[in-house]
Protein backbone atom coordinates (compact mmCIF):
# COMPACT_ATOMS: atom_id res chain seq x y z
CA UNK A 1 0.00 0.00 0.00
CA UNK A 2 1.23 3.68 -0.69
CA UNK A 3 1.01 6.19 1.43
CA UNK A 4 -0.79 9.36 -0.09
CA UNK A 5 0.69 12.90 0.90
CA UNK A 6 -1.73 15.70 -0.84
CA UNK A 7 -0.18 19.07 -0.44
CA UNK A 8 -1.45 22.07 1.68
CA UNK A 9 -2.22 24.39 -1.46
CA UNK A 10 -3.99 21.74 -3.26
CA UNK A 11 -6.01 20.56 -0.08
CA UNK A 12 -7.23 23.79 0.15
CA UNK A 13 -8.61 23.97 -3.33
CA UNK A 14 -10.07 20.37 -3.28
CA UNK A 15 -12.29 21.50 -0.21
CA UNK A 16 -13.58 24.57 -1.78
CA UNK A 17 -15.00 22.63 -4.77
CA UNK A 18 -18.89 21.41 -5.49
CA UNK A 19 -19.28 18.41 -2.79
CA UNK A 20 -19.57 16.00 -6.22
CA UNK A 21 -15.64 16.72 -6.89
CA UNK A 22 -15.01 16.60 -3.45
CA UNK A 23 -16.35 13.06 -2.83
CA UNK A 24 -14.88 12.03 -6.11
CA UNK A 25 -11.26 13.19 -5.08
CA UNK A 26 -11.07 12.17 -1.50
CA UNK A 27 -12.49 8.71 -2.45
CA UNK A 28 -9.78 8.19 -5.39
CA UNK A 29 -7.09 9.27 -2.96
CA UNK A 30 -7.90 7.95 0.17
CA UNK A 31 -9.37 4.07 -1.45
CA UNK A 32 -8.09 3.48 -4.90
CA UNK A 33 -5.00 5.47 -5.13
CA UNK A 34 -3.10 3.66 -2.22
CA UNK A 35 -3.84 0.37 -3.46
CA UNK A 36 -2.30 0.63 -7.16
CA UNK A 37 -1.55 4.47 -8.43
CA UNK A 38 -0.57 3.23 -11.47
CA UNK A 39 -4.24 2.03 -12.42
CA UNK A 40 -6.66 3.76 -10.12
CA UNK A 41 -9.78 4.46 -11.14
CA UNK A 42 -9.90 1.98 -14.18
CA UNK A 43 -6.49 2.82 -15.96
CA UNK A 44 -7.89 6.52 -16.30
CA UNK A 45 -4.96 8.31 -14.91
CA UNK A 46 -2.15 9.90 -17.77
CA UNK A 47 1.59 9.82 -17.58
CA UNK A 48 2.94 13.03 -18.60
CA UNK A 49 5.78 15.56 -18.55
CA UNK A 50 5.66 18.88 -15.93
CA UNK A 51 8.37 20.42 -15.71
CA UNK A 52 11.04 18.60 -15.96
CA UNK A 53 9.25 15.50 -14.08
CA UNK A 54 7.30 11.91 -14.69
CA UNK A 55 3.94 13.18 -13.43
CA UNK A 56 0.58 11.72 -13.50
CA UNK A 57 -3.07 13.22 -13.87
CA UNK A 58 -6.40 12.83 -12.97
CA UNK A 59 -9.14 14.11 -13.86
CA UNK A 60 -12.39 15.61 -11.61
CA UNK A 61 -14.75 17.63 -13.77
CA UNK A 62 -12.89 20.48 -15.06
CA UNK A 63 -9.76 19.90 -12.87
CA UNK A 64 -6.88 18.21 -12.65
CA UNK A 65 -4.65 16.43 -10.10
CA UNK A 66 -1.36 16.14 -10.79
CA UNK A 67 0.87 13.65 -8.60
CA UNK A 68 4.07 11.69 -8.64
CA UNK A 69 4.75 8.10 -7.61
CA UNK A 70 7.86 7.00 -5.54
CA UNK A 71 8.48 3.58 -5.68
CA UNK A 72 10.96 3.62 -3.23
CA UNK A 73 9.77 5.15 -0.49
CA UNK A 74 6.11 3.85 -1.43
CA UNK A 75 4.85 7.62 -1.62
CA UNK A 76 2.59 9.08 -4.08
CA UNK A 77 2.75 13.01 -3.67
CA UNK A 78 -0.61 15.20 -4.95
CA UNK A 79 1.36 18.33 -5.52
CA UNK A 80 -1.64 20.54 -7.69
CA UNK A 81 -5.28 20.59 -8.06
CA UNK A 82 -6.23 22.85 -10.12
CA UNK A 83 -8.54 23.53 -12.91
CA UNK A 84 -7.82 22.29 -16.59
CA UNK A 85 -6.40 25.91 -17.81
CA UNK A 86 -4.19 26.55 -14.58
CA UNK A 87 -2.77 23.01 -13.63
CA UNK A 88 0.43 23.05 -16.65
CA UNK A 89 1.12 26.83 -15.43
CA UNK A 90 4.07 27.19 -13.25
C-alpha cells in the first residue's frame, strides 16, 4: 500500500470545490489510489511531462490532479489541483 501525501495548497482547493468533486477526489485518494496508483480508477490516470518531471493526472470535472509516484519510499505526492487551464502553469 502507498502512502498518499496531498499538499497544503492543493487541499485547500479540493475543499472549496462542489461536494460531487469533493467526494470524487477524497475517495480516489484515500481508497483506490493507495492500493495501485498506477491504475486507479480503471487505468484513467495519464503519464505526462511537468516540468522537468514523470507526473501523472487525474481528472475531476474540469480539474486536474497532478501527482508523482515513488516507488521507493512507497509515496505518491498530490502536488496541484487545479482547474484544466491553470494546472500546466508554473
Amino acid at each position: 500500500m502507498y502512502e498518499v501525501v496531498l499538499n497544503k495548497q492543493a487541499e485547500k482547493i479540493v475543499n472549496k470545490q462542489q461536494k460531487y468533486i469533493k467526494t470524487a477526489f477524497y475517495k480516489w485518494s484515500k481508497i483506490e489510489l493507495p492500493e495501485n496508483p498506477y491504475d486507479a480508477n480503471d487505468g484513467k490516470i495519464v503519464k505526462t511531462d511537468y516540468e522537468g518531471l514523470q507526473v501523472y493526472k487525474k481528472r475531476f470535472g474540469n480539474f486536474r490532479a497532478l501527482f508523482t509516484i515513488n516507488d521507493e519510499t512507497v509515496i505518491v505526492k498530490i502536488f496541484k489541483f487545479k482547474s484544466r487551464g491553470q494546472s500546466y502553469k508554473a
